[in-house]
Protein backbone atom coordinates (compact mmCIF):
# COMPACT_ATOMS: atom_id res chain seq x y z
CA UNK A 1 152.83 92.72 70.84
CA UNK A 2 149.62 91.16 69.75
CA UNK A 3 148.94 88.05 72.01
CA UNK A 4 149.68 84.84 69.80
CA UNK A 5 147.21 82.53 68.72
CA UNK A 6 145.81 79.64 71.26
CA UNK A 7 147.16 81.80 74.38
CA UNK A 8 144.89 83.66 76.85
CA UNK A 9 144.51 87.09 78.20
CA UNK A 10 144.33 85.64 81.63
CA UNK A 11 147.65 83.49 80.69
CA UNK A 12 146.96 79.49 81.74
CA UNK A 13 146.86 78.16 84.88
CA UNK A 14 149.31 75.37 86.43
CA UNK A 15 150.05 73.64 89.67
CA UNK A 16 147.63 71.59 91.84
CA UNK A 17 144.26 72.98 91.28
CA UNK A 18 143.02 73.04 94.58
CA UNK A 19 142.50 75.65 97.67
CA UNK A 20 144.93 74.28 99.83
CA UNK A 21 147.76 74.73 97.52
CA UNK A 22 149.73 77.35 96.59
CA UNK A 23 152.15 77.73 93.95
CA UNK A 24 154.81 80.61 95.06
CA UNK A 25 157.77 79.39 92.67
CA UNK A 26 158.44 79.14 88.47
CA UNK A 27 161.79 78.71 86.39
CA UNK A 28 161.00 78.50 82.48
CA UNK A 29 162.79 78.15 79.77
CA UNK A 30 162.18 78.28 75.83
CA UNK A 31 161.64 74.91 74.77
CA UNK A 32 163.66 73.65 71.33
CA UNK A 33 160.71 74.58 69.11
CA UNK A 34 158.16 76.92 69.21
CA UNK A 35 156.97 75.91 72.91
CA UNK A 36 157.27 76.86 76.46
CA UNK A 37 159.16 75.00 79.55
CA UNK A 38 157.88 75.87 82.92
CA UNK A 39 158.71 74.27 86.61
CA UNK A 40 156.59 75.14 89.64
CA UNK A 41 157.40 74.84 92.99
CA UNK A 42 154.28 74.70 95.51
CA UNK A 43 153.22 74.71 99.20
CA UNK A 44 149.82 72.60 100.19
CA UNK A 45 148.93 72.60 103.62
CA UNK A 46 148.40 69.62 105.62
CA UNK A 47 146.54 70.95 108.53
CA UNK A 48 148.25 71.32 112.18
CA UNK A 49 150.53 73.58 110.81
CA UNK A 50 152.21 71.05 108.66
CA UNK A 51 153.27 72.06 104.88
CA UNK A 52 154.65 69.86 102.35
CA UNK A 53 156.68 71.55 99.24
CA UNK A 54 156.19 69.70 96.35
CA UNK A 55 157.26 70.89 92.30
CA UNK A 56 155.59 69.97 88.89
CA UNK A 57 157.40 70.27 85.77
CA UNK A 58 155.03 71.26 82.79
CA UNK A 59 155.77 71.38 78.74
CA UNK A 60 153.10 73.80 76.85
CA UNK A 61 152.66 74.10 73.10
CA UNK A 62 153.59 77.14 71.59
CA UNK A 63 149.86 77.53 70.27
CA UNK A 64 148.88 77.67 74.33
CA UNK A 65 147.98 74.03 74.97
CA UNK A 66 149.45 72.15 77.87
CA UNK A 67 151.35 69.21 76.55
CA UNK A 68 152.13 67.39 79.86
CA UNK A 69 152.48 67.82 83.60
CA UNK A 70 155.28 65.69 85.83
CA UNK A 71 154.95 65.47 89.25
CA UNK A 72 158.97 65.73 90.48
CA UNK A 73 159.14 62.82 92.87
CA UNK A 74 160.79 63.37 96.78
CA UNK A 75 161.01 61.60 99.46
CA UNK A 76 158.18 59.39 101.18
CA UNK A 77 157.34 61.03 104.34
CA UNK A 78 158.79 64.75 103.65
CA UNK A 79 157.97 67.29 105.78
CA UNK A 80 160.17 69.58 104.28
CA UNK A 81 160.13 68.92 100.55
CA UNK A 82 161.35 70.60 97.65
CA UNK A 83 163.41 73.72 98.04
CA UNK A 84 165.42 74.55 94.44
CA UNK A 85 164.31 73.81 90.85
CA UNK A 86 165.31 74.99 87.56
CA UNK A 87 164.71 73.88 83.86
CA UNK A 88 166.29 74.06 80.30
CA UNK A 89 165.03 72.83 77.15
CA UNK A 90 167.62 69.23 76.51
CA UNK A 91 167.23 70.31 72.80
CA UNK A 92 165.42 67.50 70.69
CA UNK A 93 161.65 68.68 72.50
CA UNK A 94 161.60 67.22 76.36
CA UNK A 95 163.24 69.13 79.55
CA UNK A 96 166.59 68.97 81.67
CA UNK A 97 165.23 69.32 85.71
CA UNK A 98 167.16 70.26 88.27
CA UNK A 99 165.68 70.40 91.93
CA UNK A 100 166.55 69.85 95.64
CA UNK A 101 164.39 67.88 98.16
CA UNK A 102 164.86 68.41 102.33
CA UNK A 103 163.80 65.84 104.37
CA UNK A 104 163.86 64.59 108.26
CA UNK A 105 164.26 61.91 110.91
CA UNK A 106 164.04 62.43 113.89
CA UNK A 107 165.19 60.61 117.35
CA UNK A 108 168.01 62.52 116.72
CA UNK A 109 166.75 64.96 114.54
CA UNK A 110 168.46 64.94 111.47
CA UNK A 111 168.05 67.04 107.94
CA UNK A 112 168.70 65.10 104.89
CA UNK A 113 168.83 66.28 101.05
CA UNK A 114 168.60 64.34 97.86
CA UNK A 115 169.83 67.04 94.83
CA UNK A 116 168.76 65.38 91.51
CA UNK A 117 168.33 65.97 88.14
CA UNK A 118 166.44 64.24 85.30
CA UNK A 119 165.51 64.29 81.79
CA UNK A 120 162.45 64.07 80.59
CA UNK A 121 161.11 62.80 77.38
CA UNK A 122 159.15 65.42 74.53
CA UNK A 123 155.90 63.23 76.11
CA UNK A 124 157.32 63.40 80.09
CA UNK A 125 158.88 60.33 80.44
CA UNK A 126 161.97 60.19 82.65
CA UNK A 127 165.18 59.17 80.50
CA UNK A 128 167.67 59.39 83.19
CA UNK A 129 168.57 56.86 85.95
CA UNK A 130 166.35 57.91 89.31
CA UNK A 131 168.44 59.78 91.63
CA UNK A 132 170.83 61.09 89.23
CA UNK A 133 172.85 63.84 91.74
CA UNK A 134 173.10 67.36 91.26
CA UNK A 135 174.41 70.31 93.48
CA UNK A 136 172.34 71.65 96.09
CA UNK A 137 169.84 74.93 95.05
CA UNK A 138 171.18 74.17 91.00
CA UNK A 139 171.13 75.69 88.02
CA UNK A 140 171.04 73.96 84.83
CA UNK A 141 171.91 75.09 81.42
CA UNK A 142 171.61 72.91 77.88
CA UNK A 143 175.00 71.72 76.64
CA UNK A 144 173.69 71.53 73.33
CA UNK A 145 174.16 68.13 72.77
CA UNK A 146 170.88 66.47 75.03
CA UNK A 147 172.73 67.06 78.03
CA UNK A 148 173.33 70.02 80.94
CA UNK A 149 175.78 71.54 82.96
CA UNK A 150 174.33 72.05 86.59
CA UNK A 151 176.06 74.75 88.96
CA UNK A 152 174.87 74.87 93.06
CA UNK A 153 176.93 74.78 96.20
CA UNK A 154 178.12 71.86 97.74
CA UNK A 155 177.69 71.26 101.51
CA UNK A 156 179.95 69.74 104.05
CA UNK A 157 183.03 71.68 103.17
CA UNK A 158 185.68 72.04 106.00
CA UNK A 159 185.38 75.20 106.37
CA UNK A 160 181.17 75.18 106.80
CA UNK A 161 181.14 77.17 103.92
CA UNK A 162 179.40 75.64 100.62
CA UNK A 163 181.70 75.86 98.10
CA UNK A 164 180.49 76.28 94.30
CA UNK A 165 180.69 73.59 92.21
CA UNK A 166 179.51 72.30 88.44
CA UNK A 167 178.42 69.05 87.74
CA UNK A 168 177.17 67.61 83.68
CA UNK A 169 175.92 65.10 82.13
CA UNK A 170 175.57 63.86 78.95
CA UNK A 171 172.32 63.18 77.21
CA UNK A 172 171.82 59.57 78.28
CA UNK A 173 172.61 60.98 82.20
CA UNK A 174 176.07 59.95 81.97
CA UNK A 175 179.18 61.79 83.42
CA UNK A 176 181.35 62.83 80.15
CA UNK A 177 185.19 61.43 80.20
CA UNK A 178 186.94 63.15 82.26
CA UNK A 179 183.93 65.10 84.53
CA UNK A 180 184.10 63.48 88.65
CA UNK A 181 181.07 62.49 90.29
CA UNK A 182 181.08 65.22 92.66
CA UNK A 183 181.66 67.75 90.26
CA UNK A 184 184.24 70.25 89.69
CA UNK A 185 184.54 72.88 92.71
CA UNK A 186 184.66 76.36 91.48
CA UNK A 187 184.66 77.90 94.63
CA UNK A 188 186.26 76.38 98.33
């Protein structure tokens, strides 16, 4: 394979540009047309020892250019941060997200997470209510119609054991007829 037109030898860089972050995390998917869908998770240090996880959902060209760059919001205050992302293309040019952010309070000391999913416009504008749920560490997979199915594990089980469980949602980020709001369990 010759390299295609537009695209360097060196490939192009994404993330946060800057020494105290590292990206150490990418899902992609093809996009609907002749592009690329790519979602980065990465590390930035705060000093003291502190790191906050953060992910960045990007949309390239297929002739090499970057399109547009989403930061994926999380919680204010995170000193955990994002911890499971995927992408698929939703099929008329934007991008199905999937990701899972970890957060704290403390006094006691308790771990929180906030699994969500959004879609995002073919110019990175969300299109989906914020803090549309998904499972915990997801995958997500077009349903060919502008919306996903998204398959994680489910905490909190009775056993302690996550159990497996699929969730969708139709193109406008609703749940289809028929399709609970916790998903279907595959797995207890």
């Amino acid at each position: 394979g010759a390299l295609a037109p537009g695209w360097s030898v060196t490939g192009i860089a994404v993330g946060p540009n800057q020494v105290d972050f590292k990206t150490f995390e990418a899902r992609f998917a093809a996009d609907s047309g002749p592009g690329v869908l790519l979602a980065t998770r990465y590390v930035r240090n705060e000093g003291r020892g502190d790191e906050r996880r953060g992910a960045q959902v990007h949309r390239f060209e297929a002739a090499g250019s970057l399109a547009w760059t989403v930061e994926v919001p999380r919680h204010d205050g995170d000193l955990e941060g994002i911890r499971g992302i995927d992408v698929t293309s939703d099929g008329a040019g934007g991008v199905i997200a999937s990701w899972v952010d970890w957060w704290q309070t403390f006094g006691p000391y308790v771990l929180h997470t906030d699994e969500t999913m959004q879609r995002y416009s073919s110019s990175g504008a969300p299109l989906w209510p914020a803090g549309t749920a998904s499972p915990t560490y997801p995958y997500v997979e077009q349903d060919g119609a502008g919306g996903a199915y998204f398959f994680g594990s489910a905490y909190g089980t009775q056993s302690g054991i996550p159990a497996l469980e699929v969730h969708r949602r139709l193109g406008d980020g609703s749940l289809p007829p028929g399709w609970p709001p916790a998903g279907i369990a595959v797995t207890q």
